[in-house]
PDB file of N, CA and C in Angstrom:
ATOM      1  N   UNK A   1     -19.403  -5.362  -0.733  1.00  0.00           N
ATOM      2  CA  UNK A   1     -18.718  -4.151  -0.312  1.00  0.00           C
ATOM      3  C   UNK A   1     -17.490  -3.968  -1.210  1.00  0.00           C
ATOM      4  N   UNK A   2     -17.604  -2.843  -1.755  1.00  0.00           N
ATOM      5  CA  UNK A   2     -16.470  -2.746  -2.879  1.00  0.00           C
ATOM      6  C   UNK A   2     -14.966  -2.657  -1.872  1.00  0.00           C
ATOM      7  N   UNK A   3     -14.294  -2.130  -2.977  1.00  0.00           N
ATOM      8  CA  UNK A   3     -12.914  -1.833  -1.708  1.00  0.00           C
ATOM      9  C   UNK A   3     -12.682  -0.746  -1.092  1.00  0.00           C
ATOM     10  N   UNK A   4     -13.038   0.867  -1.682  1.00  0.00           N
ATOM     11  CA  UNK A   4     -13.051   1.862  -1.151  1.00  0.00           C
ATOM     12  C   UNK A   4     -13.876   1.377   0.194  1.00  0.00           C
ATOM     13  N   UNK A   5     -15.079   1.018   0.211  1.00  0.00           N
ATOM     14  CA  UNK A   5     -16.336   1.019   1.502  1.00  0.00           C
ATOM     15  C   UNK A   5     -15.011  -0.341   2.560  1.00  0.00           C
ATOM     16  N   UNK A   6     -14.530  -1.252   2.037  1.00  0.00           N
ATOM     17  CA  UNK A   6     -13.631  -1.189   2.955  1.00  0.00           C
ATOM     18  C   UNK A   6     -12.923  -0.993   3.880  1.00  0.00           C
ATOM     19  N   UNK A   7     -11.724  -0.149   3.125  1.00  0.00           N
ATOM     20  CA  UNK A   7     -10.888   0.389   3.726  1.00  0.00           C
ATOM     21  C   UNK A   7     -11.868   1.685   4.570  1.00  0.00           C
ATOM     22  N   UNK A   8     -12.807   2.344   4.212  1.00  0.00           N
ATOM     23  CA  UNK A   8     -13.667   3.214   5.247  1.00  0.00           C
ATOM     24  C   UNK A   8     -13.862   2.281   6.216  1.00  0.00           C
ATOM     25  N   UNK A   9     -13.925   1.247   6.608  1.00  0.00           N
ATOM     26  CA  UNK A   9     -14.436   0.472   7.580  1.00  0.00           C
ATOM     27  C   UNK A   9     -13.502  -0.062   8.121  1.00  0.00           C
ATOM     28  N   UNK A  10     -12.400  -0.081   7.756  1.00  0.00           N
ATOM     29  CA  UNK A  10     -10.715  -0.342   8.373  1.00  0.00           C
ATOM     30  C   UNK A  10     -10.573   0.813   8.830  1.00  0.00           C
ATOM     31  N   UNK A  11     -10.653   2.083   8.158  1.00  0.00           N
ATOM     32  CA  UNK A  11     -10.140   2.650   9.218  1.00  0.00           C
ATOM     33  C   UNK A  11     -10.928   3.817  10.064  1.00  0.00           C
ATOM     34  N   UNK A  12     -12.604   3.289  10.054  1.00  0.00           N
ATOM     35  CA  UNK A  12     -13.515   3.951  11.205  1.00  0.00           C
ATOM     36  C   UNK A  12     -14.070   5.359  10.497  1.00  0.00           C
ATOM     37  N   UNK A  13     -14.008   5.326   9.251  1.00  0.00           N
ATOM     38  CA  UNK A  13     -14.420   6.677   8.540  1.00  0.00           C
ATOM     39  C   UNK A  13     -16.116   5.774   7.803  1.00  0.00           C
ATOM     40  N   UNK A  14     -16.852   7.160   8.419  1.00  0.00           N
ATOM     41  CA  UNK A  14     -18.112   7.071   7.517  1.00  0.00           C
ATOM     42  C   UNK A  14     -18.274   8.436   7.015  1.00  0.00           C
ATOM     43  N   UNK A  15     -19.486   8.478   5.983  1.00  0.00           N
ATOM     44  CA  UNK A  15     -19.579   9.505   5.672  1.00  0.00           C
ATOM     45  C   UNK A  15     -18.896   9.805   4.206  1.00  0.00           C
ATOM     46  N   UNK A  16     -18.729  10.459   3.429  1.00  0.00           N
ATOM     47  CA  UNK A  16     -17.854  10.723   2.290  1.00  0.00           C
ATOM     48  C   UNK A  16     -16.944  11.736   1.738  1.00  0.00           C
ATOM     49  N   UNK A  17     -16.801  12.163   2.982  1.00  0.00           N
ATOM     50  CA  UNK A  17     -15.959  13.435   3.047  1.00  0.00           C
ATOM     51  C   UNK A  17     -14.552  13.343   2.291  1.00  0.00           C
ATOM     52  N   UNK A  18     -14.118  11.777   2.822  1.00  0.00           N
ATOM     53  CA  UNK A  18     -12.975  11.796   2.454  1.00  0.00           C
ATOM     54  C   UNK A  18     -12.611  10.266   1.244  1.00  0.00           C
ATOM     55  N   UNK A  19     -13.780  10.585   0.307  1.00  0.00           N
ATOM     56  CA  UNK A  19     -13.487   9.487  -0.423  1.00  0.00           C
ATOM     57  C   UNK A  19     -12.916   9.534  -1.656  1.00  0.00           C
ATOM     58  N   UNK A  20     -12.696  10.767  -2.020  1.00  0.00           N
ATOM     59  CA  UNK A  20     -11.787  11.326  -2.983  1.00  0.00           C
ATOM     60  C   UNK A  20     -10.504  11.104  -2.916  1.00  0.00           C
ATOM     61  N   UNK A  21      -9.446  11.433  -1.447  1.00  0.00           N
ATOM     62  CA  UNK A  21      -8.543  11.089  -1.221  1.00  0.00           C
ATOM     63  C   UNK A  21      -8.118   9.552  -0.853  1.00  0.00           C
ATOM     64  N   UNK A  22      -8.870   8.860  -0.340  1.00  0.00           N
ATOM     65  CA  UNK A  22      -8.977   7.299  -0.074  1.00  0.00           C
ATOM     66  C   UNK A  22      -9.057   6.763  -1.602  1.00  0.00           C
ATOM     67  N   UNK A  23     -10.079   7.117  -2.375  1.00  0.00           N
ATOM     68  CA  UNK A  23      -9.694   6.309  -3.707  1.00  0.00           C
ATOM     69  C   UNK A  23      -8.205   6.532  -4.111  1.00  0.00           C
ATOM     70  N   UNK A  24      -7.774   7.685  -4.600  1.00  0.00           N
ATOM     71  CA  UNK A  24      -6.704   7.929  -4.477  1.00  0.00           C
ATOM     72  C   UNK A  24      -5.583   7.263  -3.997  1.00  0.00           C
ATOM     73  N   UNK A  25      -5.616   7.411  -2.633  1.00  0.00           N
ATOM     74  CA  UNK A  25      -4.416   6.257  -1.925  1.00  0.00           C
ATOM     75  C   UNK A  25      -4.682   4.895  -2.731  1.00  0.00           C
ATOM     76  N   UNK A  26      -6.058   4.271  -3.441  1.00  0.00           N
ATOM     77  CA  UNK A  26      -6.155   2.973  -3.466  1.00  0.00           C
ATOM     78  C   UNK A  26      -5.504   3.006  -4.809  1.00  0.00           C
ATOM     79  N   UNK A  27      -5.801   3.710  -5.778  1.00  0.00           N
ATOM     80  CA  UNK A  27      -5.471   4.106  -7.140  1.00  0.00           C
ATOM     81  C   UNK A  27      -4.002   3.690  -6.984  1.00  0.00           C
ATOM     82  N   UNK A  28      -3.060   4.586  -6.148  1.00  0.00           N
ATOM     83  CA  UNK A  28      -1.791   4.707  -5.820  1.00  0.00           C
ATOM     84  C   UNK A  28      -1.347   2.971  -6.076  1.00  0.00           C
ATOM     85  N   UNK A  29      -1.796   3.233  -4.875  1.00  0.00           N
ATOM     86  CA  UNK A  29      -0.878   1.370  -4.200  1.00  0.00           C
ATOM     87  C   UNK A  29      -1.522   0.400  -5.131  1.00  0.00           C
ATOM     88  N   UNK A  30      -2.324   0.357  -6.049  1.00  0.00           N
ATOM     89  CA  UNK A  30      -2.654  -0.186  -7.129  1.00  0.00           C
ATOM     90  C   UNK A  30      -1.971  -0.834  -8.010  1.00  0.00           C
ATOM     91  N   UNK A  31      -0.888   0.930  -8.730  1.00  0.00           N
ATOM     92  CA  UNK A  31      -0.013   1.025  -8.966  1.00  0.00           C
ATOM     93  C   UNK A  31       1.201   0.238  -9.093  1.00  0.00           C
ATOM     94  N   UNK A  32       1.236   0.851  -7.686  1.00  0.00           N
ATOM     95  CA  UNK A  32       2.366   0.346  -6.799  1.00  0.00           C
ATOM     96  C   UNK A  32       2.728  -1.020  -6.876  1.00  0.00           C
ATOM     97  N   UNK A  33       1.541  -1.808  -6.714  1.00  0.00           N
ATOM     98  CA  UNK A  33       1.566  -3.056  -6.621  1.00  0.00           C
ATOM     99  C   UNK A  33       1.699  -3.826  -7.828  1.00  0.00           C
ATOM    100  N   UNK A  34       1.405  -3.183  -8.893  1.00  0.00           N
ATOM    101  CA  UNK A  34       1.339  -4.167 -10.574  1.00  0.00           C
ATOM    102  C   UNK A  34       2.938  -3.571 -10.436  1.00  0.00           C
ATOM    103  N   UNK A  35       3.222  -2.218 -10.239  1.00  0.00           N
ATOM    104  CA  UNK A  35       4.775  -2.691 -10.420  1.00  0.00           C
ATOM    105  C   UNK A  35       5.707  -2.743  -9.817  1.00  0.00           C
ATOM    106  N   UNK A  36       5.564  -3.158  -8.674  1.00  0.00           N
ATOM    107  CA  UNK A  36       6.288  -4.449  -7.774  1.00  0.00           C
ATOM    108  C   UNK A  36       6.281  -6.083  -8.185  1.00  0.00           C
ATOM    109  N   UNK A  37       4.901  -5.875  -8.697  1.00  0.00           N
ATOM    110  CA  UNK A  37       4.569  -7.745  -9.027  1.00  0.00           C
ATOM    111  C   UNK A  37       4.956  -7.853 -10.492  1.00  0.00           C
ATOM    112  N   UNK A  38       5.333  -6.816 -11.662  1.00  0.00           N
ATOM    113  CA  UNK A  38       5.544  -7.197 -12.649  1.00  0.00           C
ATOM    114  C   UNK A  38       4.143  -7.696 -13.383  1.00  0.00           C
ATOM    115  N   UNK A  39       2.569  -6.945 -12.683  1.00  0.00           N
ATOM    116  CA  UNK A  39       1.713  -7.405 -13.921  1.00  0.00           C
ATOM    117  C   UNK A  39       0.887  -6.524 -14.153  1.00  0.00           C
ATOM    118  N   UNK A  40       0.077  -7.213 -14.949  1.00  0.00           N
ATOM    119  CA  UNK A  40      -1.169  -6.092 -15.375  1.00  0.00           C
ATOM    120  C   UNK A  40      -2.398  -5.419 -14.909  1.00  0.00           C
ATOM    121  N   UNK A  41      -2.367  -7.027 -14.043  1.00  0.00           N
ATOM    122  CA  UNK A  41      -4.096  -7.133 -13.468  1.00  0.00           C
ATOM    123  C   UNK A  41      -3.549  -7.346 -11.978  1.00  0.00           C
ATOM    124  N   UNK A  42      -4.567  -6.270 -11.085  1.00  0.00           N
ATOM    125  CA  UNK A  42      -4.263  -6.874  -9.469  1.00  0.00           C
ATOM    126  C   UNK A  42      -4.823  -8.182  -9.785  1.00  0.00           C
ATOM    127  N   UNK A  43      -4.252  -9.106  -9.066  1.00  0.00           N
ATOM    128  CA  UNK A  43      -4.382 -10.439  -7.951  1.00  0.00           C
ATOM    129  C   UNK A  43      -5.702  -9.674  -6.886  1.00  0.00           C
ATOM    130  N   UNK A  44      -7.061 -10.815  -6.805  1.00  0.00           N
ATOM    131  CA  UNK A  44      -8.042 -10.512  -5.975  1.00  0.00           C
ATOM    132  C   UNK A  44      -6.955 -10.970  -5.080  1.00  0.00           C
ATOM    133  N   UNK A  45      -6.216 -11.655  -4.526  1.00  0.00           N
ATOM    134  CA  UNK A  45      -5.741 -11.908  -3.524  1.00  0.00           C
ATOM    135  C   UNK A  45      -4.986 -11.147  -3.005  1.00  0.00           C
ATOM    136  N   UNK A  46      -4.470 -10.107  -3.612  1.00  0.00           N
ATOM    137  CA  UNK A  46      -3.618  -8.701  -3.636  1.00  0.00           C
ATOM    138  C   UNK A  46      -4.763  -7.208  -2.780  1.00  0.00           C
ATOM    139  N   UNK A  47      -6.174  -7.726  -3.038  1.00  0.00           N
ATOM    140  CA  UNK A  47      -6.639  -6.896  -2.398  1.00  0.00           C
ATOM    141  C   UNK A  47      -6.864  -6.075  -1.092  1.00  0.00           C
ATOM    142  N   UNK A  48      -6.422  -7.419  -0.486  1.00  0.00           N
ATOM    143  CA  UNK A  48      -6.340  -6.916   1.414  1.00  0.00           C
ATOM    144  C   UNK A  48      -5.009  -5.881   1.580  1.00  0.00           C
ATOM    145  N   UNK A  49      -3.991  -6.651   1.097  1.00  0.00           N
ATOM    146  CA  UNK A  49      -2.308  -5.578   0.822  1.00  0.00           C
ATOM    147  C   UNK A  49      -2.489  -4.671   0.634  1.00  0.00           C
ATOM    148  N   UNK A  50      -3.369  -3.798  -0.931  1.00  0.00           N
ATOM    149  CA  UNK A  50      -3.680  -3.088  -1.518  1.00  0.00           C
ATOM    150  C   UNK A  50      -4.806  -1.999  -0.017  1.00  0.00           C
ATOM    151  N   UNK A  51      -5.290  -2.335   0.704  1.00  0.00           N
ATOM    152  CA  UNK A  51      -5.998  -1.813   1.710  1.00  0.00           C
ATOM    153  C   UNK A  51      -5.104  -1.483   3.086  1.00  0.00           C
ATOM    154  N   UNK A  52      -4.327  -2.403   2.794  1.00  0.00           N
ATOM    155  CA  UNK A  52      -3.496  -2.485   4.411  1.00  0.00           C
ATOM    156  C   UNK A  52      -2.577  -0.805   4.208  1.00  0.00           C
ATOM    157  N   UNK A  53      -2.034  -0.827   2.637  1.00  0.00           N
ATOM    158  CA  UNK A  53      -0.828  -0.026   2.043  1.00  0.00           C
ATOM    159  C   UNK A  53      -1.532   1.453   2.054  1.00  0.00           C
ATOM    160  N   UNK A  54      -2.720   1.152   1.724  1.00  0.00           N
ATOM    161  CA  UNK A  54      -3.832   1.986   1.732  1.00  0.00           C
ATOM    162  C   UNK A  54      -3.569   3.235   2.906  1.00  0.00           C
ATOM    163  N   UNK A  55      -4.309   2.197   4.126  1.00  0.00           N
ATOM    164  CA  UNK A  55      -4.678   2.652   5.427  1.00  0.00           C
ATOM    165  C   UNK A  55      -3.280   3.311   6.104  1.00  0.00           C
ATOM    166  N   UNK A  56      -2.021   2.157   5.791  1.00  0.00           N
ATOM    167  CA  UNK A  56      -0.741   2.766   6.467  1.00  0.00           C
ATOM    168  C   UNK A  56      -0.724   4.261   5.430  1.00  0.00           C
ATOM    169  N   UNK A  57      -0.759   4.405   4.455  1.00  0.00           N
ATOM    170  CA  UNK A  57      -0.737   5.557   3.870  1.00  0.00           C
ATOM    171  C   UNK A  57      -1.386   7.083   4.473  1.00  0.00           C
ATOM    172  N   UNK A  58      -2.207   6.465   4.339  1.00  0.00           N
ATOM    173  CA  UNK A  58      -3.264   7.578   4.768  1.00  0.00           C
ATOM    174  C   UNK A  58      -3.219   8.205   6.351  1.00  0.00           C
ATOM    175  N   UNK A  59      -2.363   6.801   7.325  1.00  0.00           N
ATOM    176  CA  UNK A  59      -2.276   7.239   8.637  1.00  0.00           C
ATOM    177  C   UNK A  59      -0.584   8.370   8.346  1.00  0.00           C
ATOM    178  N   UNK A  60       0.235   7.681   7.918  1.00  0.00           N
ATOM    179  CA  UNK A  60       1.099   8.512   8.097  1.00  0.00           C
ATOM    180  C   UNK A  60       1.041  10.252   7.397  1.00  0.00           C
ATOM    181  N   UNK A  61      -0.324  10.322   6.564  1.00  0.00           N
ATOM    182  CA  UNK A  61      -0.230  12.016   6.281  1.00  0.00           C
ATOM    183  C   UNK A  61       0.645  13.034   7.135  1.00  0.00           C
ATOM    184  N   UNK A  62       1.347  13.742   6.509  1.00  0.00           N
ATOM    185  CA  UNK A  62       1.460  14.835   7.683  1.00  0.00           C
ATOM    186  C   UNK A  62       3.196  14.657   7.916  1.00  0.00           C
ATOM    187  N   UNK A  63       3.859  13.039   8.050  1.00  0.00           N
ATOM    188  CA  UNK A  63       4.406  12.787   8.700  1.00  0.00           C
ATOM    189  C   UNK A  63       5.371  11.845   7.566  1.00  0.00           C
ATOM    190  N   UNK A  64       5.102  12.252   6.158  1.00  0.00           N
ATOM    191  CA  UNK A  64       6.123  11.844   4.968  1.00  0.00           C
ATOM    192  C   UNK A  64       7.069  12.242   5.258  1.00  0.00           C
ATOM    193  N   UNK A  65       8.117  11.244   4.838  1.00  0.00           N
ATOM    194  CA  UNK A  65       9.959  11.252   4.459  1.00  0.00           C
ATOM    195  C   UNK A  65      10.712  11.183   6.356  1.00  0.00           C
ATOM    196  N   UNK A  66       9.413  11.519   7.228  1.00  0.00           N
ATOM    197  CA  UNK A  66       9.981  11.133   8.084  1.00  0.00           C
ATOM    198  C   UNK A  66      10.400   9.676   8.982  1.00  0.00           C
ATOM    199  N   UNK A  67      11.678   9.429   9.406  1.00  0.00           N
ATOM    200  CA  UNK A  67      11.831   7.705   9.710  1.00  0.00           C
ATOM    201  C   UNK A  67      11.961   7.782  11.529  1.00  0.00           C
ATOM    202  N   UNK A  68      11.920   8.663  12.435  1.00  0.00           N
ATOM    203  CA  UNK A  68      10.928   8.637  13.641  1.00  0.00           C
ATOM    204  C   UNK A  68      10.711  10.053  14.255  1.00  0.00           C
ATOM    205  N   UNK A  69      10.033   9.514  15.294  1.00  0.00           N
ATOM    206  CA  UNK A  69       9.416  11.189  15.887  1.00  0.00           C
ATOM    207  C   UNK A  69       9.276  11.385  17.376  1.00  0.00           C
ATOM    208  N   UNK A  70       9.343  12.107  17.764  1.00  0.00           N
ATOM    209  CA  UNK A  70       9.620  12.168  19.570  1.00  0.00           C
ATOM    210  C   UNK A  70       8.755  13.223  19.775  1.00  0.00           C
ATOM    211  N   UNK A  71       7.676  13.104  20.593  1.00  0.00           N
ATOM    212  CA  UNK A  71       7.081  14.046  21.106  1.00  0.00           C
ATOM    213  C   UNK A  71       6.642  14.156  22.283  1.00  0.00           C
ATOM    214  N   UNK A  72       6.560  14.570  23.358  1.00  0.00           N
ATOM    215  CA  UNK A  72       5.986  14.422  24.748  1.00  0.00           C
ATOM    216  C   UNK A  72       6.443  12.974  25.165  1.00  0.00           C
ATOM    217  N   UNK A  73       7.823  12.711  25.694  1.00  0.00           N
ATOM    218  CA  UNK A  73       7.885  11.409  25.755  1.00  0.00           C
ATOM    219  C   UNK A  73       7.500  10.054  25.255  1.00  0.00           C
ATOM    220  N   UNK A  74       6.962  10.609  23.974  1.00  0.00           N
ATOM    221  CA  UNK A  74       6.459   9.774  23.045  1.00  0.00           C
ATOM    222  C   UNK A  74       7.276   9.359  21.851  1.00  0.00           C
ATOM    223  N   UNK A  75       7.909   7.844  21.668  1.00  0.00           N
ATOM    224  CA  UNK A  75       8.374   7.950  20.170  1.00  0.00           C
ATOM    225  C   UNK A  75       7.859   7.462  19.182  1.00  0.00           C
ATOM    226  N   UNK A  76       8.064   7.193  18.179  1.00  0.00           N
ATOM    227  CA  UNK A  76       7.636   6.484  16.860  1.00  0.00           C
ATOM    228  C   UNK A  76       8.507   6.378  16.023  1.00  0.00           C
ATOM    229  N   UNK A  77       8.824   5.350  15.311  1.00  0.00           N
ATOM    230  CA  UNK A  77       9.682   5.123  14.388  1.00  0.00           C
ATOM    231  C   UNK A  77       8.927   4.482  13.242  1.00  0.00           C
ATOM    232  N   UNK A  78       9.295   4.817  11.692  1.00  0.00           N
ATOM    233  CA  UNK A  78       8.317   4.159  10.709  1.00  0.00           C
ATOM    234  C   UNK A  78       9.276   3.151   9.432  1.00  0.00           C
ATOM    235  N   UNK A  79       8.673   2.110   9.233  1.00  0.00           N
ATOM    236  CA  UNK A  79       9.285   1.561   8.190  1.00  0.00           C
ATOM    237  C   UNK A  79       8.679   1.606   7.197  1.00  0.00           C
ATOM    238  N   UNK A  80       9.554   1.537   6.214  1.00  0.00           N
ATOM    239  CA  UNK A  80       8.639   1.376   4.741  1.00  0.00           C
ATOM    240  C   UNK A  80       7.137   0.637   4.445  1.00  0.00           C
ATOM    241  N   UNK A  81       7.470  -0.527   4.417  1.00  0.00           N
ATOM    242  CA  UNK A  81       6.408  -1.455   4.731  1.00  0.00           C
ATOM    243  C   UNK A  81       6.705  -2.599   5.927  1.00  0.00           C
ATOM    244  N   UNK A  82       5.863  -3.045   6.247  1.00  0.00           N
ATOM    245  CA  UNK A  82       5.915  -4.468   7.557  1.00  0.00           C
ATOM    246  C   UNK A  82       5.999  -5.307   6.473  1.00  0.00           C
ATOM    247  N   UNK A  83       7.243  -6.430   7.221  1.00  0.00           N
ATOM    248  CA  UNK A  83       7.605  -7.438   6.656  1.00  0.00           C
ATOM    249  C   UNK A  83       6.571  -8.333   5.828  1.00  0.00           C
ATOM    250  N   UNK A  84       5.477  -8.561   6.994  1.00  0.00           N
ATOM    251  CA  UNK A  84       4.531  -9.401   6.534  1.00  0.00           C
ATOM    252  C   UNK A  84       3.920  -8.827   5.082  1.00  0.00           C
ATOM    253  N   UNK A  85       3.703  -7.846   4.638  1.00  0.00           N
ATOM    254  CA  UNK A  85       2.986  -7.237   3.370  1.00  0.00           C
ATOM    255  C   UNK A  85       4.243  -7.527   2.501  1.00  0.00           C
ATOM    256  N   UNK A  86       5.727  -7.238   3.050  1.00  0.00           N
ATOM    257  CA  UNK A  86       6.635  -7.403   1.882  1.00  0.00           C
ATOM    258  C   UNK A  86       6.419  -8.883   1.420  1.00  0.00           C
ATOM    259  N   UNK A  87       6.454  -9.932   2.166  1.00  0.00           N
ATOM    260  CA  UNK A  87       6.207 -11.122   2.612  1.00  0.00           C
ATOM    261  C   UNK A  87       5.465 -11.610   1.014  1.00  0.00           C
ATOM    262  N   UNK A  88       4.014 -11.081   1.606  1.00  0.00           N
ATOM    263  CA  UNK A  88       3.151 -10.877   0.244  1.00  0.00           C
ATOM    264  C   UNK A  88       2.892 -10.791  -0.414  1.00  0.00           C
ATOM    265  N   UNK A  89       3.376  -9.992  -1.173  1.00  0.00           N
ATOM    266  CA  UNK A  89       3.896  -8.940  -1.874  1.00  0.00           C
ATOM    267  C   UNK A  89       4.733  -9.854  -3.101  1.00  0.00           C
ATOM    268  N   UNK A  90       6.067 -10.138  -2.096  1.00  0.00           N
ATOM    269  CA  UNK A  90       6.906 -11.191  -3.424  1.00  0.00           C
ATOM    270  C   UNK A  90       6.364 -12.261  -4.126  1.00  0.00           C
ATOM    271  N   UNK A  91       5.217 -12.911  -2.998  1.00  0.00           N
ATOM    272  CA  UNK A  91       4.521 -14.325  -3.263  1.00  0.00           C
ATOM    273  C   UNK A  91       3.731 -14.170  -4.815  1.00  0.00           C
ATOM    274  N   UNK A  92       3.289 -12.996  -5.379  1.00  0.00           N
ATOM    275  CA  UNK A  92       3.038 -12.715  -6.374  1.00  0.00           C
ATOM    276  C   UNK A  92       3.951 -11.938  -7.497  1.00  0.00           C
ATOM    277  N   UNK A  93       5.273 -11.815  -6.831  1.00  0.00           N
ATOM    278  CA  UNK A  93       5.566 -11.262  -8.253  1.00  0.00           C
ATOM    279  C   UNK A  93       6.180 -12.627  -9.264  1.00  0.00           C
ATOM    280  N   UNK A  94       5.871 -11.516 -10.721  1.00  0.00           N
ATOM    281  CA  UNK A  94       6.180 -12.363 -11.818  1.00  0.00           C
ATOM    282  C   UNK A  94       7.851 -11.681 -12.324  1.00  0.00           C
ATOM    283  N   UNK A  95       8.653 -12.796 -12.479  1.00  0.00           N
ATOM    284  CA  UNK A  95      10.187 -12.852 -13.532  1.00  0.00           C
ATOM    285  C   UNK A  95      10.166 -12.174 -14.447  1.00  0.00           C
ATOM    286  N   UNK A  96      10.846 -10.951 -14.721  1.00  0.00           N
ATOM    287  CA  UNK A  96      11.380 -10.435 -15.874  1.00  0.00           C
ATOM    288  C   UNK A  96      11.756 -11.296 -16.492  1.00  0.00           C
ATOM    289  N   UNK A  97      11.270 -11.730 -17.880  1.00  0.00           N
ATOM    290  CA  UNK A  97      12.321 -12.312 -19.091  1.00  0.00           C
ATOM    291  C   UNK A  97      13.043 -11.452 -20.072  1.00  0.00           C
ATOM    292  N   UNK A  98      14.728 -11.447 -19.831  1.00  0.00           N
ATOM    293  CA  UNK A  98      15.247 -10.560 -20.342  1.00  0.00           C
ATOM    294  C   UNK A  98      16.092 -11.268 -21.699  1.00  0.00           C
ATOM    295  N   UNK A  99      16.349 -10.884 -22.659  1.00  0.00           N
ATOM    296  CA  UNK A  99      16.615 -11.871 -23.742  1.00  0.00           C
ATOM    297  C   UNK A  99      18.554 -11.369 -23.571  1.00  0.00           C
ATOM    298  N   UNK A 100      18.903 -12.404 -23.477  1.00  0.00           N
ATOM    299  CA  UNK A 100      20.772 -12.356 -23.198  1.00  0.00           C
ATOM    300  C   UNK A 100      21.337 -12.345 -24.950  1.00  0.00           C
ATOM    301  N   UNK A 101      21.998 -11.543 -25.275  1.00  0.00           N
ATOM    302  CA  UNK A 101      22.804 -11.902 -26.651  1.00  0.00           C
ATOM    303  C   UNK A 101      24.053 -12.011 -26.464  1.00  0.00           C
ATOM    304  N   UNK A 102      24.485 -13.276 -26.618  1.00  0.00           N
ATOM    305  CA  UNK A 102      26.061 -13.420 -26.667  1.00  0.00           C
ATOM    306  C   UNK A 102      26.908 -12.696 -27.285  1.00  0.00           C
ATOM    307  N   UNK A 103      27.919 -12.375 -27.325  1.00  0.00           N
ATOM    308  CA  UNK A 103      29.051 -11.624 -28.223  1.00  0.00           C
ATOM    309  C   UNK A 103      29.786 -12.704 -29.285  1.00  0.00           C
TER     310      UNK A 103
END
């Protein structure tokens, strides 16, 4: 199961209606993720993150730049990412080597 058919299965979508925009989100956080980690190549181990970042993406449509929401006695508040993915996340990044020249 590749990763798009995945994340369709994380988050209860069949069908292919919406696999244009789902690659997309994956494309994104792809991205996202080589440059957070400082590399070239995702980490297979980077792949579940890459799905999780995915799915939170795709749920919050609609509901960008906003940080909570009240509706019918209902609230919600959103963070960037959950700790645990930041968590993750660092466990793979790689050190800038920056070259220092003395004066």
């Amino acid at each position: 199961m590749d990763t798009l058919e995945k994340l369709k299965t994380m988050l209860g979508i069949t069908g292919s209606d919406e696999d244009a925009l789902l690659q997309l989100l994956l494309d994104d956080v792809k991205a996202d993720l080589l440059t957070w980690t400082n590399r070239v190549e995702l980490p297979t181990a980077l792949e579940p993150i890459q799905r999780q970042i995915a799915a939170i993406r795709y749920n919050r449509q609609g509901v960008e730049g906003q940080t909570a929401h009240s509706e019918g006695g209902i609230s919600r508040s959103f963070d960037d990412l959950p700790e645990s993915i930041r968590n993750a996340i660092s466990q793979y990044r790689l050190l800038k080597v920056v070259k220092y020249a003395a004066n």
